[in-house]
N, C-alpha and C. Protein backbone atom coordinates (compact mmCIF):
# COMPACT_ATOMS: atom_id res chain seq x y z
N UNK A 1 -104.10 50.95 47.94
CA UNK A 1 -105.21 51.56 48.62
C UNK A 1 -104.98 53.06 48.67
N UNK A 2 -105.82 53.70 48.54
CA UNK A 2 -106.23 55.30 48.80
C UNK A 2 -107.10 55.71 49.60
N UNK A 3 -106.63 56.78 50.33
CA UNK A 3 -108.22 57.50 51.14
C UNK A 3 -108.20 58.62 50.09
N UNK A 4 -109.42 59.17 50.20
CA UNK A 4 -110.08 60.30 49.31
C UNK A 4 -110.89 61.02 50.14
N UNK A 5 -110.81 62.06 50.19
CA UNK A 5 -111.74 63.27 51.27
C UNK A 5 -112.09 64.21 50.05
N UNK A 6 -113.46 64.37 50.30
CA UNK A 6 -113.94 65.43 49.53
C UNK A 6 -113.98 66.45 50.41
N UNK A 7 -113.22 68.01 50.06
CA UNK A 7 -113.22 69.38 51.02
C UNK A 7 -114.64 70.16 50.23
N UNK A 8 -115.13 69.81 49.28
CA UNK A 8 -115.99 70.74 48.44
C UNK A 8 -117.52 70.11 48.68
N UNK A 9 -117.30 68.82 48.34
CA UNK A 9 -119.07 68.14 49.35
C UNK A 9 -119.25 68.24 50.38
N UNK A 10 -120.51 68.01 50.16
CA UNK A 10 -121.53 68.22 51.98
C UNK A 10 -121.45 67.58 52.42
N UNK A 11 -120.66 67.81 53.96
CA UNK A 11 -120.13 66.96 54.74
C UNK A 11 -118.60 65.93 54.79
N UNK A 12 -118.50 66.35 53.37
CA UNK A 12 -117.30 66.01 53.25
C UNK A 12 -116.85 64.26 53.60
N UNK A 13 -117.18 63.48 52.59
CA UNK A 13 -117.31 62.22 52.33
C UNK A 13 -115.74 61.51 52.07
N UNK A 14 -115.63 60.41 53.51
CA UNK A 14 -114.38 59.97 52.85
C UNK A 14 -114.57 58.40 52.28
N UNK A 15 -113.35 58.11 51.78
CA UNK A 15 -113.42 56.85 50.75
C UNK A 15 -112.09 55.97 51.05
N UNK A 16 -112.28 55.10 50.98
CA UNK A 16 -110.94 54.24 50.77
C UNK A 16 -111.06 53.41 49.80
N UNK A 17 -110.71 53.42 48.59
CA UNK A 17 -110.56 53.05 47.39
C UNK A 17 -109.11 51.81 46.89
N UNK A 18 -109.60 50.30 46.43
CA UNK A 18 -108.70 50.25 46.21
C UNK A 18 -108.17 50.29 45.03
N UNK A 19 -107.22 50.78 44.63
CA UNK A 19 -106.66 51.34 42.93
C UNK A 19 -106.33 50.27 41.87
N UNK A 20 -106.02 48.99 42.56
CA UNK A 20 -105.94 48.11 41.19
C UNK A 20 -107.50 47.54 41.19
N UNK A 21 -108.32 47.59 42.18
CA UNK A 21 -110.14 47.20 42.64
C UNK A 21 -110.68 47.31 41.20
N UNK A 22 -110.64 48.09 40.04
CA UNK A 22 -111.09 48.51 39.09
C UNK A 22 -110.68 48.93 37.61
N UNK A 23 -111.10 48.37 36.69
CA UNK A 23 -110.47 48.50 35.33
C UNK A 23 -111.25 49.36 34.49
N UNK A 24 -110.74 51.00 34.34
CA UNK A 24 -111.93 51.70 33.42
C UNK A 24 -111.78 51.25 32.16
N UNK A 25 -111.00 50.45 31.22
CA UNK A 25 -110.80 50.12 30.23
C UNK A 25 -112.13 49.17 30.08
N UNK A 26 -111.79 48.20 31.15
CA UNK A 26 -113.15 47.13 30.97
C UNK A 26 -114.41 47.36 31.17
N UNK A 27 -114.68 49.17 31.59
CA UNK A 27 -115.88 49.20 31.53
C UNK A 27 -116.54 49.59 32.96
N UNK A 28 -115.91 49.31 33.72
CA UNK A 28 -116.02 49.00 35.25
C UNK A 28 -116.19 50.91 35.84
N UNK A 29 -116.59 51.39 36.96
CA UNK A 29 -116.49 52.95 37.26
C UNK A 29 -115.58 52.43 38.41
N UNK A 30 -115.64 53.86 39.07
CA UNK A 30 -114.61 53.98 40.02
C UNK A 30 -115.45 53.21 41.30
N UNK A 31 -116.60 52.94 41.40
CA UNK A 31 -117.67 52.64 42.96
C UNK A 31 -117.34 50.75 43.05
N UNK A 32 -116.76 50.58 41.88
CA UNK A 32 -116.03 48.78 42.03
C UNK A 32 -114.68 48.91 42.56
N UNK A 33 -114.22 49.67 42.83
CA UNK A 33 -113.22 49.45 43.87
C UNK A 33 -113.07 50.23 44.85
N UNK A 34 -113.84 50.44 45.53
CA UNK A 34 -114.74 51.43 46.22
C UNK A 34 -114.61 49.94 47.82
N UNK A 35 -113.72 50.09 49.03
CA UNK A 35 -113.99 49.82 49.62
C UNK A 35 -114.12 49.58 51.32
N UNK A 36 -114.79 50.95 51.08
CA UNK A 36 -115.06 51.57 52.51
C UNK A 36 -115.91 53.06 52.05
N UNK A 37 -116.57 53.51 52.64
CA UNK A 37 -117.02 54.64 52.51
C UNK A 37 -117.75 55.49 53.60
N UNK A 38 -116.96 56.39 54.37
CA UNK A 38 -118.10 57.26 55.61
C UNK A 38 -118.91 58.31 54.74
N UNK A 39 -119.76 58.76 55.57
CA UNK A 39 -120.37 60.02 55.19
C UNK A 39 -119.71 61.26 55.54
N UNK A 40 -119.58 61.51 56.29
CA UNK A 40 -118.84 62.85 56.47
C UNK A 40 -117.52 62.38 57.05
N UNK A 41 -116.64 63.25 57.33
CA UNK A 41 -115.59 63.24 57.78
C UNK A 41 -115.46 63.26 59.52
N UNK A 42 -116.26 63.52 59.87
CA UNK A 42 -116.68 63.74 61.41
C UNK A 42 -117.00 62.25 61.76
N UNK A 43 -117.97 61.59 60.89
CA UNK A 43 -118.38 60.21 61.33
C UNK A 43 -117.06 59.44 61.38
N UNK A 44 -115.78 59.42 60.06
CA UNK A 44 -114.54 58.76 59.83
C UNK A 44 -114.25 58.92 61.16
N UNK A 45 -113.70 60.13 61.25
CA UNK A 45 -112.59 60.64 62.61
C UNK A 45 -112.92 60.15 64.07
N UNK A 46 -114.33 59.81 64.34
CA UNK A 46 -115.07 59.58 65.26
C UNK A 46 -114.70 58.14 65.52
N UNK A 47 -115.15 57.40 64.43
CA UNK A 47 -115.01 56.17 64.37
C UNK A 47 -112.93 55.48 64.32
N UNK A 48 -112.73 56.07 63.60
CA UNK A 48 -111.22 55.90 63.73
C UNK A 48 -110.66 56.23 65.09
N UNK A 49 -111.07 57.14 65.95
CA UNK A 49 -110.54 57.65 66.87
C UNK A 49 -110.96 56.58 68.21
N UNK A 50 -112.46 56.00 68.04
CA UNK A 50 -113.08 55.13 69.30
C UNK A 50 -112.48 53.18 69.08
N UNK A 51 -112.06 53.23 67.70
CA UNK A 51 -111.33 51.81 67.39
C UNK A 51 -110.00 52.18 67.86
N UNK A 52 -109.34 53.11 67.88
CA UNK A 52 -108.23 53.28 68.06
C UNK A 52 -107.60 53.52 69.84
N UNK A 53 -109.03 53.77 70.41
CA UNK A 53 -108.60 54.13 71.46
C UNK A 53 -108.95 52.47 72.70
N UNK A 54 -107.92 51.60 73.26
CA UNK A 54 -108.78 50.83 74.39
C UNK A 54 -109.65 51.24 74.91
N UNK A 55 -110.56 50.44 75.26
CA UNK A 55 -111.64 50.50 76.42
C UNK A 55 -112.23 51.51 76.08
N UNK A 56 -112.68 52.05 75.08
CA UNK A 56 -114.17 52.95 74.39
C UNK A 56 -114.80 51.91 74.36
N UNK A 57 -115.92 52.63 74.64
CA UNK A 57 -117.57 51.55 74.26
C UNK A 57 -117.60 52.56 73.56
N UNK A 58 -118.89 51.89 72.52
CA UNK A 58 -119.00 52.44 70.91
C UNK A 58 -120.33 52.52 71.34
């Protein structure tokens, strides 16, 4: 597994990718092993931070 943060897109999109998920030989792109994806990095951190914390309501 990999996370991937884009610093150069809007909003800055993260990914969790998993690396054997996909075979470019067979044809396959990188969005088949693709599994997780936020929109910005603010939404990730947000969300990582309220699972992570007890007793947040979401």
């Amino acid at each position: 597994m990999e996370w991937y943060v884009s610093l150069t897109a809007v909003d800055h999109p993260v990914l969790l990718r998993h690396a054997d998920g996909w075979e470019p030989g067979q044809g396959e792109d990188p969005h088949d092993g693709l599994r997780y994806a936020a929109p910005t990095l603010r939404h990730w951190l947000w969300t990582w931070q309220t699972e992570a914390t007890p007793g947040t309501k979401h």
